[in-house]
C-alpha atoms as a PDB file:
ATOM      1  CA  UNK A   1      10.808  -7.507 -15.635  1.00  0.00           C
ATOM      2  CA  UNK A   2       6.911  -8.042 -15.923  1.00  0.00           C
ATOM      3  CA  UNK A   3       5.264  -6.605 -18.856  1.00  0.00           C
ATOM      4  CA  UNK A   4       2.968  -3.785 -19.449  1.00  0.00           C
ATOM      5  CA  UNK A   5       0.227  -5.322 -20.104  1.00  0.00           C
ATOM      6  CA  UNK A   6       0.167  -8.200 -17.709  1.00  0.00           C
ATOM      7  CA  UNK A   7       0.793  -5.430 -14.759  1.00  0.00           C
ATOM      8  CA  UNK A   8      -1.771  -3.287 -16.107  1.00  0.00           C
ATOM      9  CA  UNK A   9      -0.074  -0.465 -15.006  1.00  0.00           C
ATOM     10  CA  UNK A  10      -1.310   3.255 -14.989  1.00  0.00           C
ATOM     11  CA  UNK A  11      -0.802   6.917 -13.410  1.00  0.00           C
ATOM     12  CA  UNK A  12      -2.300   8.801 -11.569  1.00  0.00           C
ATOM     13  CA  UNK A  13      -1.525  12.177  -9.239  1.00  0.00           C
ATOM     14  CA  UNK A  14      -1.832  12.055  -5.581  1.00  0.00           C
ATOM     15  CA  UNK A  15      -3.228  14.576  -3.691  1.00  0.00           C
ATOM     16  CA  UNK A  16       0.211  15.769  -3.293  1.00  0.00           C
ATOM     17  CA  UNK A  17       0.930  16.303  -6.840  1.00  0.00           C
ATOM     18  CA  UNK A  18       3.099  13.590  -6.847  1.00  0.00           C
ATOM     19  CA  UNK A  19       2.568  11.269  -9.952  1.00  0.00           C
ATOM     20  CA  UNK A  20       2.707   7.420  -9.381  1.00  0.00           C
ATOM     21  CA  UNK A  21       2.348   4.383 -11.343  1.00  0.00           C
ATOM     22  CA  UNK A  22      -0.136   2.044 -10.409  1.00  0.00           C
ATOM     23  CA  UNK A  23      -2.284  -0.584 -11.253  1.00  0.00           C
ATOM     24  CA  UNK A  24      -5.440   1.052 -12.080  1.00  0.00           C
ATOM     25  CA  UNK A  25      -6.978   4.385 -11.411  1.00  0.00           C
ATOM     26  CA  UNK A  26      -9.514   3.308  -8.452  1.00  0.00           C
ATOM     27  CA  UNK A  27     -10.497   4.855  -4.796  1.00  0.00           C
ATOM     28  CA  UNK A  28      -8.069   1.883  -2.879  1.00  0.00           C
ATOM     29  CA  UNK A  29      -5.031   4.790  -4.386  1.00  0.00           C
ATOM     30  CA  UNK A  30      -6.473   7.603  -2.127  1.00  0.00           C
ATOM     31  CA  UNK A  31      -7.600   5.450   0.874  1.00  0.00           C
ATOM     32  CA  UNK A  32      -3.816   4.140   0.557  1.00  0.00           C
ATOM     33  CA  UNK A  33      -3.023   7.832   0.590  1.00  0.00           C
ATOM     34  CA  UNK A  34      -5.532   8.774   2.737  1.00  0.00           C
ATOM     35  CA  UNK A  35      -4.204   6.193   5.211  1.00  0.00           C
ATOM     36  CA  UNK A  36      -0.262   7.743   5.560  1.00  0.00           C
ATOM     37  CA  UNK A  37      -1.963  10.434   6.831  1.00  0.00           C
ATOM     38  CA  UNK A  38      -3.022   8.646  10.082  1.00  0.00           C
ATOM     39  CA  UNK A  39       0.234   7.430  10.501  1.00  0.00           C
ATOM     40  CA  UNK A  40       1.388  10.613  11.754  1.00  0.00           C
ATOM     41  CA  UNK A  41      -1.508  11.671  13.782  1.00  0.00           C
ATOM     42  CA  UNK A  42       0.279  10.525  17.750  1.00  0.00           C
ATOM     43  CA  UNK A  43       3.616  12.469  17.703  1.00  0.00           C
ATOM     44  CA  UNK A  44       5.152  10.444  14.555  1.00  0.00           C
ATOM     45  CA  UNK A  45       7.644  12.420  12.936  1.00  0.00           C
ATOM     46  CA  UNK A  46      10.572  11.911  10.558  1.00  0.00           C
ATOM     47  CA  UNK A  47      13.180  14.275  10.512  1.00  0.00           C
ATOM     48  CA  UNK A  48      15.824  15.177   7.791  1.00  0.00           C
ATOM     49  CA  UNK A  49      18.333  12.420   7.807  1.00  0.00           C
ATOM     50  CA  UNK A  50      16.837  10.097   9.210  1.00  0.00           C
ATOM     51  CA  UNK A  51      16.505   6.344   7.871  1.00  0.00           C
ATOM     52  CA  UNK A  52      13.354   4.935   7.406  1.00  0.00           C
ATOM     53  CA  UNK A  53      12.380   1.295   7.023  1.00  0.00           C
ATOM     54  CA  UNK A  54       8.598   0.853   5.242  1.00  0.00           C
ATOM     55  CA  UNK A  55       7.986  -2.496   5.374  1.00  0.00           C
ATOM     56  CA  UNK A  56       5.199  -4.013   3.288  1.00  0.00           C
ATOM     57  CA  UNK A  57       5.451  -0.517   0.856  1.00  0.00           C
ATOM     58  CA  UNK A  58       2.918  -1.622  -1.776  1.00  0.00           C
ATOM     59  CA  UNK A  59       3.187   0.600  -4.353  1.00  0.00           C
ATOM     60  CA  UNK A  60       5.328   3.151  -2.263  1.00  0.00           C
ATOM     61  CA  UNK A  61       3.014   5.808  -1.337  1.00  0.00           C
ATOM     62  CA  UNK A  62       4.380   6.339   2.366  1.00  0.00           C
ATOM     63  CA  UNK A  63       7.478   6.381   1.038  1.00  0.00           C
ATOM     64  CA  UNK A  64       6.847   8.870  -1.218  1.00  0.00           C
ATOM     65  CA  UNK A  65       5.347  10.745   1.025  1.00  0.00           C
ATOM     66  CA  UNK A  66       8.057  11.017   3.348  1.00  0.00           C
ATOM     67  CA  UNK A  67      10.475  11.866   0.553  1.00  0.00           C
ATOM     68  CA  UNK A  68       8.551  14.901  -0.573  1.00  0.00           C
ATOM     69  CA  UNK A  69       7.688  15.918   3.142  1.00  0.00           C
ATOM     70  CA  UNK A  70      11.622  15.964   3.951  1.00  0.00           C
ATOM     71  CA  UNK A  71      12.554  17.167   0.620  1.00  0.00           C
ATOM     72  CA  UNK A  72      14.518  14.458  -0.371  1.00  0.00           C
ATOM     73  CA  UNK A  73      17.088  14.414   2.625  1.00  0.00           C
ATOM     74  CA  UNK A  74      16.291  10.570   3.942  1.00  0.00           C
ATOM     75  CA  UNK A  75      17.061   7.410   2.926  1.00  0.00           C
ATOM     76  CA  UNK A  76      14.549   4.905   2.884  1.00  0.00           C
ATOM     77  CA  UNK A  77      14.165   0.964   2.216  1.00  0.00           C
ATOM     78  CA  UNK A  78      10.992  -0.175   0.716  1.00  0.00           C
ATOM     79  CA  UNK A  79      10.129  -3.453   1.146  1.00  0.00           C
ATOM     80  CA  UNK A  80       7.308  -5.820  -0.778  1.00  0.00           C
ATOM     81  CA  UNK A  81       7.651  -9.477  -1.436  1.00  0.00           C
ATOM     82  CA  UNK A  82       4.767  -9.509  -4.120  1.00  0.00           C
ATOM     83  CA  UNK A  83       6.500  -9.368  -7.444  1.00  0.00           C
ATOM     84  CA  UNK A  84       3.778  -7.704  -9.386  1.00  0.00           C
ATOM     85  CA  UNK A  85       3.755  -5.324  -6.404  1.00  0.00           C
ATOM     86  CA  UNK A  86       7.142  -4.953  -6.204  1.00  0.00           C
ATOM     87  CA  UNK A  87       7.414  -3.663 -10.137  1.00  0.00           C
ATOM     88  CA  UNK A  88       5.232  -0.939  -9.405  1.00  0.00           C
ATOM     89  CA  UNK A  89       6.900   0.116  -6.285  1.00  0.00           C
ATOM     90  CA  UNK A  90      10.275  -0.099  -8.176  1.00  0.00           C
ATOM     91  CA  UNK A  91       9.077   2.335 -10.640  1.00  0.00           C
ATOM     92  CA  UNK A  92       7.786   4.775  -8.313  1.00  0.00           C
ATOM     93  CA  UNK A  93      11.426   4.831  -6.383  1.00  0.00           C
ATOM     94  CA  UNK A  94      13.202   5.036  -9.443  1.00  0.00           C
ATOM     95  CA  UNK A  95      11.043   8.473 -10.327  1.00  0.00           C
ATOM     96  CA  UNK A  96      12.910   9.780  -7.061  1.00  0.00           C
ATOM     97  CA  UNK A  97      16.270   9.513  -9.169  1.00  0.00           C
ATOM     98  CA  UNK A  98      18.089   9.407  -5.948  1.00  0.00           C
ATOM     99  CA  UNK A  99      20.544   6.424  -4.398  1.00  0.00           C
ATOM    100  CA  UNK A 100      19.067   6.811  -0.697  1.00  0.00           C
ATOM    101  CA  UNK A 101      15.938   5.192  -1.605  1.00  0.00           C
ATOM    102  CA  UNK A 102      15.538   1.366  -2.356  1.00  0.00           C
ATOM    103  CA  UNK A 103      13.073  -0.665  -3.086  1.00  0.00           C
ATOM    104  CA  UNK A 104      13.747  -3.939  -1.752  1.00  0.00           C
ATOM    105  CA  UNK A 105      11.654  -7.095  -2.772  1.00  0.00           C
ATOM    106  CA  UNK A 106      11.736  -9.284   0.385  1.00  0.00           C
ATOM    107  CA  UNK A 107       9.150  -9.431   3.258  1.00  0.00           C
ATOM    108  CA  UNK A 108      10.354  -9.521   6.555  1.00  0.00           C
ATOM    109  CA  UNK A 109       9.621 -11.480   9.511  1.00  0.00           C
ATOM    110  CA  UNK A 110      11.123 -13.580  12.915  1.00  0.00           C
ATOM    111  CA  UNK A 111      13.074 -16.222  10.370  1.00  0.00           C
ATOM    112  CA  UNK A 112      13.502 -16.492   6.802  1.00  0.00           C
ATOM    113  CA  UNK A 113      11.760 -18.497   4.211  1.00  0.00           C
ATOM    114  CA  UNK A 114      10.255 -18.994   1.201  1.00  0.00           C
ATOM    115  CA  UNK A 115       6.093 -17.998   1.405  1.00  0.00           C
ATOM    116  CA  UNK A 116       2.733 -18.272  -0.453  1.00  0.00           C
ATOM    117  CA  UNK A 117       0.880 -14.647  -0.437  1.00  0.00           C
ATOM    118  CA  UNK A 118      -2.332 -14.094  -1.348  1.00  0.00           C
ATOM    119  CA  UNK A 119      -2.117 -11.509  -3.938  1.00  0.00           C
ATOM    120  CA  UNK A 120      -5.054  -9.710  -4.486  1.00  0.00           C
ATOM    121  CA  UNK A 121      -4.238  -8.342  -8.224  1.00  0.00           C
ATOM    122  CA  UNK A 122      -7.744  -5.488  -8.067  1.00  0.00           C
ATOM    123  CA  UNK A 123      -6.801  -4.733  -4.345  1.00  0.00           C
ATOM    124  CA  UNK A 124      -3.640  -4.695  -3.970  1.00  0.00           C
ATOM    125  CA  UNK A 125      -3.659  -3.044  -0.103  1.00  0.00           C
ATOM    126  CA  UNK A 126      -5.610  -6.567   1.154  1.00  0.00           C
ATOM    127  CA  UNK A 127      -2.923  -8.756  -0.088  1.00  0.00           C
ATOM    128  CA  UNK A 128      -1.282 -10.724   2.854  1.00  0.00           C
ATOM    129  CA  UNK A 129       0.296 -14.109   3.890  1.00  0.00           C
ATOM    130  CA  UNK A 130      -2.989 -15.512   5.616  1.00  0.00           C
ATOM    131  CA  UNK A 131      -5.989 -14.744   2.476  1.00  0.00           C
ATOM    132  CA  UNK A 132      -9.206 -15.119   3.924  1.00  0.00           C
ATOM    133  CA  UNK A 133     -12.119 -15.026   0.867  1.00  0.00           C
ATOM    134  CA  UNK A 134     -14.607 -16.092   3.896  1.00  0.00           C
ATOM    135  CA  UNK A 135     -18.158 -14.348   3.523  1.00  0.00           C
ATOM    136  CA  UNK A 136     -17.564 -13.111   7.127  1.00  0.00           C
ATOM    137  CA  UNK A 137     -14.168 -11.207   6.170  1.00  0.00           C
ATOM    138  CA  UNK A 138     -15.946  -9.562   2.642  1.00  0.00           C
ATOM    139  CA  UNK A 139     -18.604  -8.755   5.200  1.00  0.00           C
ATOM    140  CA  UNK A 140     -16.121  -6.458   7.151  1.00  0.00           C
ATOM    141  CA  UNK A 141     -14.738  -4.989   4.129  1.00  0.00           C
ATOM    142  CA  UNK A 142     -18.148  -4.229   3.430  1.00  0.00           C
ATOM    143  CA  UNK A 143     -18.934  -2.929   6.876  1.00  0.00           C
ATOM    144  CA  UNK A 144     -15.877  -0.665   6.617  1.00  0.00           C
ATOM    145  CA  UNK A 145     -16.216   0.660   2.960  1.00  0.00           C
ATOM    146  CA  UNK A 146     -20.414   1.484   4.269  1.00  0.00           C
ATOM    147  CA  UNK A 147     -18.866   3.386   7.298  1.00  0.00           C
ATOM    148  CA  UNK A 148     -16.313   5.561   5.142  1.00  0.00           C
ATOM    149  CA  UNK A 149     -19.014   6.317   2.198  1.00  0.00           C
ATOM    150  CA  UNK A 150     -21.069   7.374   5.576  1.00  0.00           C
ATOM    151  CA  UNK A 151     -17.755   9.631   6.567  1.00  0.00           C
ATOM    152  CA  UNK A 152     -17.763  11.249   3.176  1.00  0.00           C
ATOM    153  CA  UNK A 153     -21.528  11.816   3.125  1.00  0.00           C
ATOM    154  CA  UNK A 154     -20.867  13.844   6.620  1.00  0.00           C
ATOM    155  CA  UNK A 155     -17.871  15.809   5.608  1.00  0.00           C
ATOM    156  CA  UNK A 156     -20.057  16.919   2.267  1.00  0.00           C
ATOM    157  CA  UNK A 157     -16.076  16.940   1.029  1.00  0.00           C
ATOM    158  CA  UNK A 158     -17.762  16.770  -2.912  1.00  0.00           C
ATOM    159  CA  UNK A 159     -13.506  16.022  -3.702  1.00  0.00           C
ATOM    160  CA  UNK A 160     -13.178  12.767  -2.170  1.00  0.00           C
ATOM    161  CA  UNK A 161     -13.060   9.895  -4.675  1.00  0.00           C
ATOM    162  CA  UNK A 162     -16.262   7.621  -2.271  1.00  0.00           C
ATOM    163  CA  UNK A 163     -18.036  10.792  -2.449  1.00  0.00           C
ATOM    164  CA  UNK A 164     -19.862   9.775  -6.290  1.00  0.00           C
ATOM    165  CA  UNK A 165     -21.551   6.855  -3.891  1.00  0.00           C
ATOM    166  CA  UNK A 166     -22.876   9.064  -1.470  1.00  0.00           C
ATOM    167  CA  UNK A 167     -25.213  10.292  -3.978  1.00  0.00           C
ATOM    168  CA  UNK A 168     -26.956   6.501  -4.660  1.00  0.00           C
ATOM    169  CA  UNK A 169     -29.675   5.066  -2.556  1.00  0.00           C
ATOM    170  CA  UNK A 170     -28.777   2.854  -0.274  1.00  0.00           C
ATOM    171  CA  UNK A 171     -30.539  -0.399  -1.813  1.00  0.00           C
ATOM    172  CA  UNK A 172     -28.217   0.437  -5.223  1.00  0.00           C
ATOM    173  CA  UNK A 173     -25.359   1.662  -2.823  1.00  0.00           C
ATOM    174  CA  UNK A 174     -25.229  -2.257  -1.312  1.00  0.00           C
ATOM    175  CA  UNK A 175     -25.531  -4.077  -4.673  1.00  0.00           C
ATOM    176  CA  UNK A 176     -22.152  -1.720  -6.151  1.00  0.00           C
ATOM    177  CA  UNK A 177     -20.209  -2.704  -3.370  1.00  0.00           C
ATOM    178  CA  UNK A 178     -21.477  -6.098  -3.663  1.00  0.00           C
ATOM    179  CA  UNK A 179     -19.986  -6.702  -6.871  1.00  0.00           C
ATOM    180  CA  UNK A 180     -16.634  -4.471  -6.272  1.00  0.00           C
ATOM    181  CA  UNK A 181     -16.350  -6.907  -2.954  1.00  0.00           C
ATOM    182  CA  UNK A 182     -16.728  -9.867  -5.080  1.00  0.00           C
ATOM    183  CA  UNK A 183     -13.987  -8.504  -8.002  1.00  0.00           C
ATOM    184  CA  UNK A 184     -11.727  -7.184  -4.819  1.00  0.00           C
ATOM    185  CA  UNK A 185     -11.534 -10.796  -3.292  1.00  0.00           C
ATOM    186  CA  UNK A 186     -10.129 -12.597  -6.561  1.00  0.00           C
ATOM    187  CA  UNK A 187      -6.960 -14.092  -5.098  1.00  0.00           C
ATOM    188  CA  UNK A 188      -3.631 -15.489  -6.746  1.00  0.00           C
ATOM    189  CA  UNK A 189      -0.802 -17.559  -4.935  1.00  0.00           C
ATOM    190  CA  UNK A 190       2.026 -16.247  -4.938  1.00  0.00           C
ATOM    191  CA  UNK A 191       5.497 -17.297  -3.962  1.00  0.00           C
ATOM    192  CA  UNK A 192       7.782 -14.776  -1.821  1.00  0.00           C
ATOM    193  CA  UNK A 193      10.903 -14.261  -0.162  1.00  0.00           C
ATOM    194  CA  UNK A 194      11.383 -13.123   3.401  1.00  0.00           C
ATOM    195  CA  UNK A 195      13.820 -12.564   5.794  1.00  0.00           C
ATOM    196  CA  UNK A 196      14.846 -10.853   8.693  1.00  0.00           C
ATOM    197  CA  UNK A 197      15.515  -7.536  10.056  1.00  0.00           C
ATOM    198  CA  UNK A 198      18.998  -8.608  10.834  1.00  0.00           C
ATOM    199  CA  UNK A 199      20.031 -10.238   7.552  1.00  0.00           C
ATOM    200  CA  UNK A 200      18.778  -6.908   6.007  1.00  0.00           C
ATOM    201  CA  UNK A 201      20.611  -4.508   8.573  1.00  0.00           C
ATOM    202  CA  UNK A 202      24.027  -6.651   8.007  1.00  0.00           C
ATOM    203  CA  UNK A 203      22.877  -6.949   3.958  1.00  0.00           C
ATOM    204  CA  UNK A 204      23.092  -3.705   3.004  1.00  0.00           C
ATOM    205  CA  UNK A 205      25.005  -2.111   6.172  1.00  0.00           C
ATOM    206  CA  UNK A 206      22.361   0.112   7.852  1.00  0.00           C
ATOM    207  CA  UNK A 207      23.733   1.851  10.347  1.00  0.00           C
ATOM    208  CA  UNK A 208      20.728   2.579  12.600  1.00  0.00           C
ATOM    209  CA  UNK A 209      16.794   3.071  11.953  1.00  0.00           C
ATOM    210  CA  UNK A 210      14.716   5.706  12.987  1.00  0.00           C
ATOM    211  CA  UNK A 211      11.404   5.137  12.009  1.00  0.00           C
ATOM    212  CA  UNK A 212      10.440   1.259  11.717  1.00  0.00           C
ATOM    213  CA  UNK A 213       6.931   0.989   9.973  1.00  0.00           C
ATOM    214  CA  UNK A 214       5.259  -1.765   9.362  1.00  0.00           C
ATOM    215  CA  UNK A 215       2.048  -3.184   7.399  1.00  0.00           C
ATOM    216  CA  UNK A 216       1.780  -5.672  10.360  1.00  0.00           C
ATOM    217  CA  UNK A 217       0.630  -9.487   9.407  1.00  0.00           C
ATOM    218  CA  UNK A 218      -2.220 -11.203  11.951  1.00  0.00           C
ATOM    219  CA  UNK A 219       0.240 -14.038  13.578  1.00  0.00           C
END
């Protein structure tokens, strides 16, 4: 069990009223958030009963989302190799107080084997098994942070967390994100287990799986 203080863990409510833990208080909480929503935007549903695999959970907010959506009739297996991760995620399932959820610290992939992640301990969403720190890649993070703030600034939605930027000129606007592009890209190695879908399915006896999702690695 990690501490307190080395996790730096804190709450906050989700849109949904549901309290999490978390790392910190920061937008990358409501983008996660904001982010389950598009996964059900092309026909995706889950129904009550079902059995839902969310690989690469983070923190657990599609899996918490689901829960509350169905009303607590699913089981679920959250998975996230990243220990630190893996804590938080652990205390958000154990909120549910229910044995159909599990959080589940492995990664999965084609084979098993031990890994070294790139944990990304002030962005936690951009950790992944290939880190690229490149100024091209903070460039696209910068691109894509520039084109939501630009989203917000549209919608006039004076709720959204980005919205505070949408009030700074631009030239002020590009030096902020400069410097929360530079803390976001501080990288640790990290050591994690993975295996596969099979060893997992005969592991803890799943019987079937209706909705596979996946935070999808670039190989």
């Amino acid at each position: 069990m990690l501490s307190n203080l080395q996790l730096k863990i804190s709450t906050t409510v989700l849109p949904n009223d549901i309290e999490i833990y978390c790392f910190q208080k920061n937008e990358e909480i409501f983008l996660l958030y904001e982010q389950v929503q598009e996964y059900f935007r092309h026909g995706i549903k889950i129904n009550k009963g079902d059995i839902v695999f969310d690989v690469g959970a983070n923190i657990g907010i599609f899996s918490l989302y689901a829960w509350k959506e169905n009303e607590g009739d699913i089981s679920i297996y959250a998975f996230e190799p990243i220990a630190k991760t893996f804590e938080i995620l652990s205390r958000n399932i154990k909120r549910l107080t229910s044995e159909k959820v599990k959080a589940i610290p492995y990664g999965i992939s084609n084979y098993a084997r031990i890994e070294k992640f790139g944990f990304y301990p002030n962005t936690s969403l951009i950790s992944t098994l290939y880190p690229d720190g490149s100024k091209e890649e903070q460039g696209k993070f910068k691109k894509a942070a520039l084109q939501k703030i630009n989203e917000v600034r549209s919608s006039k939605n004076i709720l959204h967390p980005l919205y505070k930027y949408t009030l700074v000129p631009n030239f002020i606007l590009s030096f902020i994100l400069n410097r929360k592009i530079k803390k976001a890209f501080v990288v640790e190695q990290v050591t994690c287990q993975i295996k596969t879908l099979s060893e997992i399915i005969h592991e803890y006896k799943v019987p079937h799986i209706n909705l596979l999702k996946i935070d999808v690695e670039k190989k």
